[in-house]
Protein backbone atom coordinates (compact mmCIF):
# COMPACT_ATOMS: atom_id res chain seq x y z
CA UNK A 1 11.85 10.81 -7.41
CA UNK A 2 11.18 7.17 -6.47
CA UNK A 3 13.77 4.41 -6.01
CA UNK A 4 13.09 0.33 -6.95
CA UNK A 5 14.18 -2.13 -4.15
CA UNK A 6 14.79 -5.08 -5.57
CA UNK A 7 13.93 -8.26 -3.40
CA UNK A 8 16.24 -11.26 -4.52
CA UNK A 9 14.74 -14.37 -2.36
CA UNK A 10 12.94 -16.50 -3.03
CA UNK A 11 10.96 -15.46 0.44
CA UNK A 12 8.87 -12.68 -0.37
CA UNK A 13 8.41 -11.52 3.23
CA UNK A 14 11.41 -12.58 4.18
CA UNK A 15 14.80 -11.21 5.75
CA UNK A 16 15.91 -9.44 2.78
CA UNK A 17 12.51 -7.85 2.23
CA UNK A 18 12.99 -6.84 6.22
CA UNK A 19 15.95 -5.22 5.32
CA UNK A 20 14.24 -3.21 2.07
CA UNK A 21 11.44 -2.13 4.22
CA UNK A 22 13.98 -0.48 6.65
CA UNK A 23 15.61 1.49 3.94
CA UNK A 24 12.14 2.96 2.80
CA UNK A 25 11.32 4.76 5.87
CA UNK A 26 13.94 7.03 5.77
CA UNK A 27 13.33 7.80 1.87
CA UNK A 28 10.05 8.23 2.45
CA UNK A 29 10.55 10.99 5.78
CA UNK A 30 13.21 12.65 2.61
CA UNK A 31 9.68 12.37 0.07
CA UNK A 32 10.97 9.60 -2.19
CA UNK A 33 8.73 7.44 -3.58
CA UNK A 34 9.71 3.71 -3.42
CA UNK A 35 8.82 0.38 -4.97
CA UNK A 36 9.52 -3.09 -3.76
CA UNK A 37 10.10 -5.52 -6.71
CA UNK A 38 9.80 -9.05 -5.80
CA UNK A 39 11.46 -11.37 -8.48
CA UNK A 40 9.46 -14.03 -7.43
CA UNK A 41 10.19 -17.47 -6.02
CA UNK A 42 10.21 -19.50 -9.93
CA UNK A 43 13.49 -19.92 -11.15
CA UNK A 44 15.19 -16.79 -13.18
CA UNK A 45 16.46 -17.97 -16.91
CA UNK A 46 20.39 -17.26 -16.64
CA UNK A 47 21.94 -15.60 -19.60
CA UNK A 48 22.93 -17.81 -22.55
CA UNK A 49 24.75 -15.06 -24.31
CA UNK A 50 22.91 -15.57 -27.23
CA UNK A 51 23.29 -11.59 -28.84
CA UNK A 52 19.11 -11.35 -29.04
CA UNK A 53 18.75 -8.21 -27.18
CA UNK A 54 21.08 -6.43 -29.51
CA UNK A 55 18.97 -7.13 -31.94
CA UNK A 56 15.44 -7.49 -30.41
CA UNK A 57 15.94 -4.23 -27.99
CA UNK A 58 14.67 -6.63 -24.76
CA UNK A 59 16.13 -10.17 -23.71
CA UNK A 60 15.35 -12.71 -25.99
CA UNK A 61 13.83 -14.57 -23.04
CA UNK A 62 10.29 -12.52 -22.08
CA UNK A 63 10.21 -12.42 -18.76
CA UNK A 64 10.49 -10.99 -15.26
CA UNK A 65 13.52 -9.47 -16.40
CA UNK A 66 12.18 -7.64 -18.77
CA UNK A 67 9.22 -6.67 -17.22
CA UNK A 68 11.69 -5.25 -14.38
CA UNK A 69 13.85 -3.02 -17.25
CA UNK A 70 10.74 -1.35 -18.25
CA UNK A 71 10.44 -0.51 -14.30
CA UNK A 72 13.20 0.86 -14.62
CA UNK A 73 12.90 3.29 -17.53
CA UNK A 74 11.15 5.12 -14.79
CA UNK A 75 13.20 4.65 -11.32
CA UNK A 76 15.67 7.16 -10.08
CA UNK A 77 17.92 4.73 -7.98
CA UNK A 78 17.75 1.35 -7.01
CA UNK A 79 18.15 -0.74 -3.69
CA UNK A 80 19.22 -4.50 -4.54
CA UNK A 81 18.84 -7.21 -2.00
CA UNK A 82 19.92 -10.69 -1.59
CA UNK A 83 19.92 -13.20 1.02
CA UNK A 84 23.41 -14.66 1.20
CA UNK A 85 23.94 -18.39 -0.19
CA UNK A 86 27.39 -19.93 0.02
CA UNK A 87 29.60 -16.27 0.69
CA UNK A 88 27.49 -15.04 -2.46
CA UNK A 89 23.87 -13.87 -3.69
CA UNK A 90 21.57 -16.42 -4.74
CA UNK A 91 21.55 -18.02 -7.90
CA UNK A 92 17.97 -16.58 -9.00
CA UNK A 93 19.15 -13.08 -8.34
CA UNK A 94 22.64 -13.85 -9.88
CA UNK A 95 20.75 -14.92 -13.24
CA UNK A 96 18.21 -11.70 -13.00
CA UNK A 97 21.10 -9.22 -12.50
CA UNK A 98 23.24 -10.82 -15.16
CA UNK A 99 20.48 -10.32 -18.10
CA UNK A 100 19.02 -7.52 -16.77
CA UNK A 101 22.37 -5.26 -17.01
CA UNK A 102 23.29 -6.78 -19.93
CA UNK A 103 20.37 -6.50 -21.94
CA UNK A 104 19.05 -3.61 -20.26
CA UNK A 105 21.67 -1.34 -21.86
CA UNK A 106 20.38 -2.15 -24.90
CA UNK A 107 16.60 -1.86 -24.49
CA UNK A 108 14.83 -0.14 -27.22
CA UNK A 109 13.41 2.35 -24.45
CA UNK A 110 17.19 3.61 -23.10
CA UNK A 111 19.21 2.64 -20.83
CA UNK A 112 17.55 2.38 -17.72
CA UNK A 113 20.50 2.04 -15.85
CA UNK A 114 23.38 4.43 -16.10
CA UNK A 115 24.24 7.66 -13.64
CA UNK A 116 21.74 6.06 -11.71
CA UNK A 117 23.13 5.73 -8.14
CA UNK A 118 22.62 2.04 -6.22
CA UNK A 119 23.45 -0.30 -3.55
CA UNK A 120 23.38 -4.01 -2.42
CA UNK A 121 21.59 -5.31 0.79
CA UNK A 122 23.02 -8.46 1.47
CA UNK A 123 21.03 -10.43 4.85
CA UNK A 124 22.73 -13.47 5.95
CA UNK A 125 22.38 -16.00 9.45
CA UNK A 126 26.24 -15.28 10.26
CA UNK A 127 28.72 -14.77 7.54
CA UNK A 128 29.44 -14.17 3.84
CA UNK A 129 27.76 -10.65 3.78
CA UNK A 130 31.20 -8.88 2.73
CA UNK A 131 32.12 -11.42 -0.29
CA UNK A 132 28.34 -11.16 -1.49
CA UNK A 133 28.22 -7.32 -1.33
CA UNK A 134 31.54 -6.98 -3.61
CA UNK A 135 29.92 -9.58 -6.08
CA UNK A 136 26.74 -7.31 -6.56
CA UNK A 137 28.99 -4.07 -6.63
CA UNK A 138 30.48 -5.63 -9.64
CA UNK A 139 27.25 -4.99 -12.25
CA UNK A 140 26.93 -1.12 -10.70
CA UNK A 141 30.53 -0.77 -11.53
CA UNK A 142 30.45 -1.98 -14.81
CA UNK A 143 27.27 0.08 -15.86
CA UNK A 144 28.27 3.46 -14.42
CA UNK A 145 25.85 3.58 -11.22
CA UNK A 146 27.16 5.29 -8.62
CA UNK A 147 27.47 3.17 -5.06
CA UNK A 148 25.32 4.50 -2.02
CA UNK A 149 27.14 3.45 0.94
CA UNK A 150 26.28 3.57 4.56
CA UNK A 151 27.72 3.92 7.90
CA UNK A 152 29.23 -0.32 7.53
CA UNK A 153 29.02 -2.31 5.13
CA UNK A 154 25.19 -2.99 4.03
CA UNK A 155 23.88 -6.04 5.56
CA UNK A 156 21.57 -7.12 8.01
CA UNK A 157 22.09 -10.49 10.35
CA UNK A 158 19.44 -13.04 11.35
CA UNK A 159 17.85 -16.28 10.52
CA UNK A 160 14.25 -14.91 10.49
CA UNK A 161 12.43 -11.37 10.27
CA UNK A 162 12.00 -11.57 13.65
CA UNK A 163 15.43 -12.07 14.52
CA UNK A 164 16.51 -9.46 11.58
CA UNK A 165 14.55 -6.61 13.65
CA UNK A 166 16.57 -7.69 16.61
CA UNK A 167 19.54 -6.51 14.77
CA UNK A 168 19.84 -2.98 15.66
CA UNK A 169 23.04 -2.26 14.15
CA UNK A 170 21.87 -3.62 10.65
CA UNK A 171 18.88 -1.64 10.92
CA UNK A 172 20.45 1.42 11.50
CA UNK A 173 22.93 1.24 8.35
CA UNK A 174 19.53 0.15 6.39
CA UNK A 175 17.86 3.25 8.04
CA UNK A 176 21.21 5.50 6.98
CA UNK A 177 21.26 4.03 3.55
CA UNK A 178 17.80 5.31 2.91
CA UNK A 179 18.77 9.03 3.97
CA UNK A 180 22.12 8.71 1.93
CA UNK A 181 20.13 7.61 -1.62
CA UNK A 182 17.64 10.72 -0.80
CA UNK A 183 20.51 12.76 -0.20
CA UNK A 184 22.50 11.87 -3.62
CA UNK A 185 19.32 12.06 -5.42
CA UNK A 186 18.48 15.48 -4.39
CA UNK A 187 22.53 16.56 -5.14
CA UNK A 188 21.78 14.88 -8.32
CA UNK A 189 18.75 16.77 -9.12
CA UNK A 190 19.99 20.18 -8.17
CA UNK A 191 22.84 19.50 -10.91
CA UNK A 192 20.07 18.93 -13.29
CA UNK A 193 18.28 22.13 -12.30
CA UNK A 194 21.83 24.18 -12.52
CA UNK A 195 22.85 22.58 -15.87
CA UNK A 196 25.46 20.15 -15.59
CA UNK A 197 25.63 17.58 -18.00
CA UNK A 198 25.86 13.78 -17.67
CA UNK A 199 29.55 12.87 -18.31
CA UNK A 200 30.88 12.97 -21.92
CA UNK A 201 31.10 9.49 -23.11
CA UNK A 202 33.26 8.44 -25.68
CA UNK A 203 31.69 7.67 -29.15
CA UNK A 204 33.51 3.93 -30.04
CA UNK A 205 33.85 1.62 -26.74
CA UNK A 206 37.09 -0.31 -27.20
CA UNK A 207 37.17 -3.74 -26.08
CA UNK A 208 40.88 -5.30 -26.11
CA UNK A 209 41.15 -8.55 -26.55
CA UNK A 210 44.13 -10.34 -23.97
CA UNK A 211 45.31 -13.13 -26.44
CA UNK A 212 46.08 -10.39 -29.37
């Protein structure tokens, strides 16, 4: 089993990243494999709402984002961090997550998203962890990915790395987060193994529309 941590600053070594790296030691002592994927410090194409992946099976624009959803064909879970900018994630990440479970749904490979269990890291100087964490819950909500919590809310405080490992409470829910993904993946798993099915979904989505 192997879970994708998502790094959403622009730092690549960063405080977020500091964060990640906590989370993997305890998946790794439960024998998950993990991947850190860096979206990279170049500016993330926001979604135009243009209809192409519909009809192309990727996003219209060809780039990190896709590259991540075919990544993700082959992830079990998935970790996304963010530093915090303004009470919210940053705008990069905001533009990545945005196309990537919209169009991802619709890839010509599967969804690489759904019953697939996730949480957000948020890492922040002081304050606006709580307001950025609900934002990012929103897209696992919406795509049917069940939420890993942790023993508080998932965020780590400091204005450096240095500072972050300092942070011993942070650390710990990081460390705790990583043993509670392992833990639903293996439930998960053994489900598989006994023969439970995935939720019955119904055939025709409706979508109601307020002004009718």
């Amino acid at each position: 089993m192997k879970v994708m941590l998502i790094n959403g600053s622009p730092h690549e070594k960063g405080c977020t990243y500091t964060a990640l790296k906590e989370c993997t030691k305890t998946l790794h002592e439960a024998g998950i494999e993990t991947e850190v994927f860096w979206i990279s410090k170049r500016p993330v194409q926001g979604c135009v709402a243009c209809g192409g992946c519909a009809r192309l099976g990727r996003c219209a624009f060809n780039d990190i984002v896709n590259e991540f959803i075919e990544k993700a064909q082959t992830a079990d879970g998935f970790i996304f961090g963010s530093p915090v900018y303004f009470s919210g994630m940053n705008g990069s990440l905001m533009s990545f997550m945005d196309r990537a479970f919209f169009a991802g749904p619709r890839h010509k490979s599967g969804n690489p998203f759904a019953f697939k269990p996730a949480a957000a890291v948020v890492s922040a100087r002081r304050a606006g962890t709580t307001s950025a964490l609900d934002q990012m819950n929103k897209y696992f909500l919406h795509g049917q990915l069940p939420i890993i919590s942790s023993r508080y809310w998932n965020m780590v405080h400091g204005n450096t790395p240095e500072e972050v490992l300092q942070d011993e409470e942070g650390l710990q829910v990081m460390r705790q987060l990583g043993r509670n993904m392992a833990w639903f993946l293996k439930l998960k798993e053994a489900g598989r193994q006994a023969g439970i099915p995935l939720p019955e979904q119904e055939e025709k989505r409706i979508a109601t529309n307020f002004i009718r």
